[in-house]
Protein backbone atom coordinates (compact mmCIF):
# COMPACT_ATOMS: atom_id res chain seq x y z
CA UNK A 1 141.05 -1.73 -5.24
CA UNK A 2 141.48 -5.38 -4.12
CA UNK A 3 138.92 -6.98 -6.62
CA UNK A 4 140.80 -5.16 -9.73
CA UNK A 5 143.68 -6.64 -8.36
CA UNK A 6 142.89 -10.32 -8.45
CA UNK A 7 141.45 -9.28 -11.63
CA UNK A 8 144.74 -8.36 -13.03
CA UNK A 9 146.51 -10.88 -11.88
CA UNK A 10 144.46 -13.91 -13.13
CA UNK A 11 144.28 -11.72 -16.96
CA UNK A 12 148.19 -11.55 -16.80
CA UNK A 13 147.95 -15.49 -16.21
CA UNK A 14 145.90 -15.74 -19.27
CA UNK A 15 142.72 -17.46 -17.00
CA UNK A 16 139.20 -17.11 -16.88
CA UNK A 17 137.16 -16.76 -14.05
CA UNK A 18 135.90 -20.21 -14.57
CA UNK A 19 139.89 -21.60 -14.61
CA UNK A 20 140.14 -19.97 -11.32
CA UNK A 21 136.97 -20.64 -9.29
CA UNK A 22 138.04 -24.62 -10.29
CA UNK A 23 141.68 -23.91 -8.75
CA UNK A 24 139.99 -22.11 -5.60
CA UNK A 25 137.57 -24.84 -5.56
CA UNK A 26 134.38 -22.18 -5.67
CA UNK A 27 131.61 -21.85 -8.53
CA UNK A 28 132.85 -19.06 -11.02
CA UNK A 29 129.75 -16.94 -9.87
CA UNK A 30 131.41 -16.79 -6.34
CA UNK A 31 134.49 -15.54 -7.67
CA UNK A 32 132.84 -13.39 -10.02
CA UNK A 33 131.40 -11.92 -6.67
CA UNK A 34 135.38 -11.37 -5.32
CA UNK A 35 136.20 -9.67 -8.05
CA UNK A 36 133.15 -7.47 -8.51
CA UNK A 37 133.36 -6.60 -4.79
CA UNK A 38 129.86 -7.78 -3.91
CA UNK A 39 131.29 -10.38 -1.41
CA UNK A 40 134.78 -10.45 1.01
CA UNK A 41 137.41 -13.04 0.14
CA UNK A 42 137.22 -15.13 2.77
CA UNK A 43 140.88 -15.72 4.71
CA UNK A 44 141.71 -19.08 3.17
CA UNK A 45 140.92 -17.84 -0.36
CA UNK A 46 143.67 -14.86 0.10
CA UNK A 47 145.66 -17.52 1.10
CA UNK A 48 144.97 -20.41 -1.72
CA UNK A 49 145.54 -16.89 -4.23
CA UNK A 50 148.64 -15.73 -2.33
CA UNK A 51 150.43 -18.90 -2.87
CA UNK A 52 148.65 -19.58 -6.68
CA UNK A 53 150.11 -16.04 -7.82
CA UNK A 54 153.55 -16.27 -5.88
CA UNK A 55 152.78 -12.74 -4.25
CA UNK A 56 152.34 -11.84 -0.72
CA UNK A 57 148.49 -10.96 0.72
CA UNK A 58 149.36 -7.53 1.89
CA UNK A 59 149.86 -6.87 -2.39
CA UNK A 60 146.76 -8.46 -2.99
CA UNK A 61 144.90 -6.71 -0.26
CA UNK A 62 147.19 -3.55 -1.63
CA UNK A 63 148.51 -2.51 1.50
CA UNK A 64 152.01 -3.07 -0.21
CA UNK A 65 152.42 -2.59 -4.29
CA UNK A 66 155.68 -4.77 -3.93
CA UNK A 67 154.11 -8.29 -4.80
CA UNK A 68 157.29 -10.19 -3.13
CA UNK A 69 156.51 -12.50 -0.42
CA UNK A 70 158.96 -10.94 2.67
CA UNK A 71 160.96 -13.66 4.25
């Protein structure tokens, strides 16, 4: 599922939900909603993530489990 994947990713960066809503620019309760699945991640959030993580949007949106931005 998309929202346990941005999940994952910010616990293997050691952040909270509160350290990443301030990157993103959001209030932690929005991305509290991301993750939770009770609201779509708007376009320029998978984006702002994409690049944040280093890993492509099709592994976020796991259409791909290789996380390596293709060139």
């Amino acid at each position: 599922m998309v929202y346990k994947r941005i999940r994952d990713l910010r616990e293997d960066k050691d952040l909270t939900q509160k350290d990443l809503a301030k990157i993103l620019n959001c209030s932690q309760q929005v991305y509290s909603n991301y993750e939770l699945g009770q609201r779509d991640i708007p376009t320029d959030i998978l984006i702002r993530l994409s690049k944040f993580y280093n890993v492509s949007i099709d592994f976020i949106l796991e259409i791909s489990n290789n996380p390596k931005i293709q060139k």
